[in-house]
N, C-alpha and C. Protein backbone atom coordinates (compact mmCIF):
# COMPACT_ATOMS: atom_id res chain seq x y z
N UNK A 1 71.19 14.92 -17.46
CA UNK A 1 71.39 13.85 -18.40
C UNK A 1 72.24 12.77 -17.76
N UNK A 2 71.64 11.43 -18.07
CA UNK A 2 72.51 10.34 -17.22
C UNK A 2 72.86 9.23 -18.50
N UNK A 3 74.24 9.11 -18.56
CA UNK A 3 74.67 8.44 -19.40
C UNK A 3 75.56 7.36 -19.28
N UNK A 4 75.90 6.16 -19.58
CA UNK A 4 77.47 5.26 -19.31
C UNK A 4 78.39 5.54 -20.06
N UNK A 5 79.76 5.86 -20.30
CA UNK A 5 80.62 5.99 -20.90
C UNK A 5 81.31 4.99 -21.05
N UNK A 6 81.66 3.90 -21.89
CA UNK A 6 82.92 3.01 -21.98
C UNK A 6 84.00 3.25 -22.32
N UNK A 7 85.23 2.62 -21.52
CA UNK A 7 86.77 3.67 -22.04
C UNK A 7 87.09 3.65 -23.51
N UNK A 8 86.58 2.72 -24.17
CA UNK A 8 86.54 3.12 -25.79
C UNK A 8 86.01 4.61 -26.07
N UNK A 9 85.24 4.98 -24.61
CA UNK A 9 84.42 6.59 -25.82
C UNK A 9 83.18 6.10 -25.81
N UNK A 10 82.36 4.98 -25.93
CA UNK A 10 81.16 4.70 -26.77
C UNK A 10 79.98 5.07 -25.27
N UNK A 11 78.73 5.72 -25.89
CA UNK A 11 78.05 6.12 -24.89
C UNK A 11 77.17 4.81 -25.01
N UNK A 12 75.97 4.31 -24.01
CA UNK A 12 75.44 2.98 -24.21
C UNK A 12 74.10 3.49 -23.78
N UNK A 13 73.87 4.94 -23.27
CA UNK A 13 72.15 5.11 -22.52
C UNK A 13 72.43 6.53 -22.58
N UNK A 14 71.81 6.77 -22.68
CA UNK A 14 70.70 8.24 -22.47
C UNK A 14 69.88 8.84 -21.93
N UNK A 15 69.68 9.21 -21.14
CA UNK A 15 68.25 9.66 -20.31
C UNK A 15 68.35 11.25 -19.91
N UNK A 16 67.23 11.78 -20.52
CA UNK A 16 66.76 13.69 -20.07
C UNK A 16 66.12 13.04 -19.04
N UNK A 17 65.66 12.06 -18.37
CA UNK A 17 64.28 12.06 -17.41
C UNK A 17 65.13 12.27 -16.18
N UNK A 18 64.72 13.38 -15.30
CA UNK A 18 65.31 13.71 -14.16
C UNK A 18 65.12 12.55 -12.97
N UNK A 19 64.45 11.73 -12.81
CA UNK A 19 63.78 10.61 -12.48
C UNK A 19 65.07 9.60 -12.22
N UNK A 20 65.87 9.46 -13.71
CA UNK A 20 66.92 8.46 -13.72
C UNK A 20 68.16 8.99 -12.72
N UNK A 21 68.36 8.11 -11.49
CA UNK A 21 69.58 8.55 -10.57
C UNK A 21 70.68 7.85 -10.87
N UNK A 22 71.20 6.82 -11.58
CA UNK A 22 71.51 5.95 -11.99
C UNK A 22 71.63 4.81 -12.91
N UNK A 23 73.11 3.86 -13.83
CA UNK A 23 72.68 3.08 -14.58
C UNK A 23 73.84 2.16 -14.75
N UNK A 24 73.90 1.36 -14.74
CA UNK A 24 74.77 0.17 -14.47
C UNK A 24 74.89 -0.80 -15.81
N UNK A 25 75.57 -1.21 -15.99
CA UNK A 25 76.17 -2.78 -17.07
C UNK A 25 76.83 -3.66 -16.34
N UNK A 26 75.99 -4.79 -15.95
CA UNK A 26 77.04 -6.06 -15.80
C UNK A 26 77.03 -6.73 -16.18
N UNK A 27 78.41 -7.76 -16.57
CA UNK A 27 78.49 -8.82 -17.10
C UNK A 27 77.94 -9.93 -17.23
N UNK A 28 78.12 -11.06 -17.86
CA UNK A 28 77.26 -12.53 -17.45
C UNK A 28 77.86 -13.16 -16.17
N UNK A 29 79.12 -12.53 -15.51
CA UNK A 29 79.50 -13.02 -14.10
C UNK A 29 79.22 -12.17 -13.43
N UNK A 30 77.96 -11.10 -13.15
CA UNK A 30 77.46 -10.55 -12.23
C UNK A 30 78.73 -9.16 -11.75
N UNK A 31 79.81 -9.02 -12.61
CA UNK A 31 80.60 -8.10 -12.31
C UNK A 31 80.65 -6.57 -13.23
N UNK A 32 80.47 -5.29 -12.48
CA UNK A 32 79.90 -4.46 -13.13
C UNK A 32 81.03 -3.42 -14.14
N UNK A 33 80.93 -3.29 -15.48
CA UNK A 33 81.96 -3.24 -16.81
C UNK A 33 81.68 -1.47 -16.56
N UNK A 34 80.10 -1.05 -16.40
CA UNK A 34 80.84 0.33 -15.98
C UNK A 34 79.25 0.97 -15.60
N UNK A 35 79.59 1.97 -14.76
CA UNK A 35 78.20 2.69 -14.18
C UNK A 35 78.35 3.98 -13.92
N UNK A 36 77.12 4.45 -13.62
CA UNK A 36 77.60 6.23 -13.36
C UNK A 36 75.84 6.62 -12.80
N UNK A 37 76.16 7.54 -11.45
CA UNK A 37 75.31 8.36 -11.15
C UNK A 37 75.71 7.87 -9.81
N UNK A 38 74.77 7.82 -8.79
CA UNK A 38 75.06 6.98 -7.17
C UNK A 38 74.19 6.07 -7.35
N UNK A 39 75.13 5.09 -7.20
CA UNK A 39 74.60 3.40 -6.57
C UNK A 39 75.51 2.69 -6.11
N UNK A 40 75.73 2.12 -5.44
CA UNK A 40 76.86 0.87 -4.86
C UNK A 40 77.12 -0.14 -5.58
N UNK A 41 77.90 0.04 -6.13
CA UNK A 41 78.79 -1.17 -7.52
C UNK A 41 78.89 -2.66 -6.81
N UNK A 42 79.26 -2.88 -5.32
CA UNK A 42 78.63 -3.98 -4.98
C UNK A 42 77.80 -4.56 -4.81
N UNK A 43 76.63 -3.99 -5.34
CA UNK A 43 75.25 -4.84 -5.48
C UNK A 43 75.12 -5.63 -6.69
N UNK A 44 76.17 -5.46 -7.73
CA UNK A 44 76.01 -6.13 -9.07
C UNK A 44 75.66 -7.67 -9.16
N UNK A 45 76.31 -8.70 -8.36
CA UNK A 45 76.23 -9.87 -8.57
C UNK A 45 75.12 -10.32 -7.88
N UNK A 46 74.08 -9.40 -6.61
CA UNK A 46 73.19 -9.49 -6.53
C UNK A 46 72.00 -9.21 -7.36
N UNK A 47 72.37 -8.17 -8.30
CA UNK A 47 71.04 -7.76 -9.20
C UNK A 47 71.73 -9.06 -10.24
N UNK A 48 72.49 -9.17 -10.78
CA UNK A 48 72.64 -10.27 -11.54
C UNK A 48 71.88 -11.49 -11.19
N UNK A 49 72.41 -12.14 -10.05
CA UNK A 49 71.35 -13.51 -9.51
C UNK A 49 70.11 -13.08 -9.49
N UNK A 50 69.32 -11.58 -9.23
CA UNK A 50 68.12 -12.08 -9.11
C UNK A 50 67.40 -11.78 -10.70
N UNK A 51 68.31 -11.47 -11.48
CA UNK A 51 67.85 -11.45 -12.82
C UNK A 51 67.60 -12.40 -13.30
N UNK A 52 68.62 -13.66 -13.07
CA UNK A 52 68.73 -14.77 -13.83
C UNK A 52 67.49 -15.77 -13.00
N UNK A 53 67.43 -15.85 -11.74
CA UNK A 53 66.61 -16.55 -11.12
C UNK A 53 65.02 -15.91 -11.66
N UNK A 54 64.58 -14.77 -12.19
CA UNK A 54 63.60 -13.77 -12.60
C UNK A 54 63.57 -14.34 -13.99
N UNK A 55 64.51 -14.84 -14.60
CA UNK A 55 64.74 -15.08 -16.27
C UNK A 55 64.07 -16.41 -16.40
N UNK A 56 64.20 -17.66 -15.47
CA UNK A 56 63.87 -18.67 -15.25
C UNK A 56 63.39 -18.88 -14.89
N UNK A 57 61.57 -18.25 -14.32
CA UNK A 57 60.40 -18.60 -14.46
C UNK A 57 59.63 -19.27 -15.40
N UNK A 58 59.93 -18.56 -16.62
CA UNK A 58 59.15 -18.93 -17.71
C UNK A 58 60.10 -19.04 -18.75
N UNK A 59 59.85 -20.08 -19.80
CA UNK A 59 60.56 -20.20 -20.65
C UNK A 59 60.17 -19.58 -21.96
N UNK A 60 61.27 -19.15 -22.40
CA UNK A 60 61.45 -18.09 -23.50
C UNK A 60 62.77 -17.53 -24.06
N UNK A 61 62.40 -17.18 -25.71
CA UNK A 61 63.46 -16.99 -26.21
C UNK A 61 63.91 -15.48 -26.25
N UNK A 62 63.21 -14.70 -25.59
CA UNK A 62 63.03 -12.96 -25.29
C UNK A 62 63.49 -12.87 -24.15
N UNK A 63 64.48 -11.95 -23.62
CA UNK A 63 64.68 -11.37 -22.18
C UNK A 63 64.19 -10.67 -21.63
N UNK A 64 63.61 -11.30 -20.26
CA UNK A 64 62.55 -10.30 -20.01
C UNK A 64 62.93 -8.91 -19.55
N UNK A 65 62.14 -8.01 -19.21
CA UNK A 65 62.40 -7.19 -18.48
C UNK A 65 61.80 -7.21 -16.88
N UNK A 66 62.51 -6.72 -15.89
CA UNK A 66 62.07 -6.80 -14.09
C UNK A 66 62.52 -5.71 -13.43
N UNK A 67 60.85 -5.28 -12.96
CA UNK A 67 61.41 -3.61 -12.60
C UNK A 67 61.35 -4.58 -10.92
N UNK A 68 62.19 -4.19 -10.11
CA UNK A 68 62.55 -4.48 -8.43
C UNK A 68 61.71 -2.58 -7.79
N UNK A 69 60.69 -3.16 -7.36
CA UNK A 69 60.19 -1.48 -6.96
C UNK A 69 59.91 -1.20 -5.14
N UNK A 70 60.39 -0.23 -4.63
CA UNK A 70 60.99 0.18 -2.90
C UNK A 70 59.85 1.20 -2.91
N UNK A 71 59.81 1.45 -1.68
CA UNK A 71 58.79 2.26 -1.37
C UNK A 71 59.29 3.94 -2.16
N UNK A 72 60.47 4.39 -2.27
CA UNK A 72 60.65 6.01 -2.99
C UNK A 72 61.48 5.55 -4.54
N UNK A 73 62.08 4.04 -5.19
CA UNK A 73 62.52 4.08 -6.14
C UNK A 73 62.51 2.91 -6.22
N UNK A 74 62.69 2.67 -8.24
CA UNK A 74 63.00 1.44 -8.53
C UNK A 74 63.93 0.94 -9.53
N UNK A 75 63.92 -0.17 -9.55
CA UNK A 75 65.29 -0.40 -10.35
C UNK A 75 64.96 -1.46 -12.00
N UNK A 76 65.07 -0.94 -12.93
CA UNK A 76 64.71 -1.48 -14.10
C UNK A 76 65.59 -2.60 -14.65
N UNK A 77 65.68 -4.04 -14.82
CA UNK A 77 66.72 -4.60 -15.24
C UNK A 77 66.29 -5.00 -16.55
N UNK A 78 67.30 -5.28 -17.99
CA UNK A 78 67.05 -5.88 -19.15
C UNK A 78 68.21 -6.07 -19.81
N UNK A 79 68.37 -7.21 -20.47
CA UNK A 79 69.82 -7.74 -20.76
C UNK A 79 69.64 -7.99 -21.80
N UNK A 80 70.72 -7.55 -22.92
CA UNK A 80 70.62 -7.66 -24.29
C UNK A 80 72.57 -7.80 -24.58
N UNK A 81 72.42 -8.59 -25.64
CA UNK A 81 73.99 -9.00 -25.78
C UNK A 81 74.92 -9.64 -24.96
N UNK A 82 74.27 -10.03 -23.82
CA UNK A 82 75.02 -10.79 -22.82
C UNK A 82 75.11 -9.93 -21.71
N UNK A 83 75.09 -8.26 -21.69
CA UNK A 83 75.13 -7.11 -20.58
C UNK A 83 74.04 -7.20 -20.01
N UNK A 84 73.62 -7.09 -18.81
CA UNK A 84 72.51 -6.66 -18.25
C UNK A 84 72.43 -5.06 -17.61
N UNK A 85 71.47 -4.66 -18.26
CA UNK A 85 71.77 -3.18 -17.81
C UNK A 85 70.73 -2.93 -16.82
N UNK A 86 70.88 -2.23 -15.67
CA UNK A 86 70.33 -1.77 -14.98
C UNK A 86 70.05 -0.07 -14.72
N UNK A 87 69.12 0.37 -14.32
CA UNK A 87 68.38 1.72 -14.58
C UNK A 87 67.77 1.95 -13.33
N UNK A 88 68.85 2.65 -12.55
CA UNK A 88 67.80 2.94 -10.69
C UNK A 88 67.37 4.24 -11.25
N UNK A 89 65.85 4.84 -10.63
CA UNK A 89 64.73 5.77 -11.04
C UNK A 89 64.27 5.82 -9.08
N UNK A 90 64.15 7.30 -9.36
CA UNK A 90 63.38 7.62 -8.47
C UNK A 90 61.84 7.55 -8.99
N UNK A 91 60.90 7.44 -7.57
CA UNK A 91 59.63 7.11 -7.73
C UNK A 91 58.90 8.45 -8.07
């Protein structure tokens, strides 16, 4: 089970899928509020820019979603409330 914890206590994701290695929240300044599983917390302001540059293709009042996919895993991004959460998955 892969979950985020915030120091309030409050859980924010869920996942039974053995698949999920990872899951991230960052801010609207690309800085990451909290994560858990293995991933490198300095990649945040990079998945941030390429979210927003990904957001601004097309215009719309919905956020999209952008899976980033590697040859053995990929990485799910979708931002709701101002967080962008990210979801690394093995392939």
């Amino acid at each position: 089970m892969v979950y985020v914890k915030f120091p309030n206590g409050d859980e924010t994701f869920r996942s039974s899928n053995p698949k999920v290695t990872a899951v991230q929240c960052i801010d609207s300044d690309g800085l990451c509020i909290a994560s858990h599983g293995t991933v490198n917390d300095q990649t945040t302001g990079v998945l941030s820019s390429i979210y927003k540059h990904a957001a601004g293709i097309e215009e719309s009042s919905e956020s999209p979603v952008l899976v980033i996919e590697f040859e053995s895993k990929s990485s799910i991004l979708c931002e709701a409330y101002g967080i962008l959460t990210v979801v690394h998955k093995n392939q």
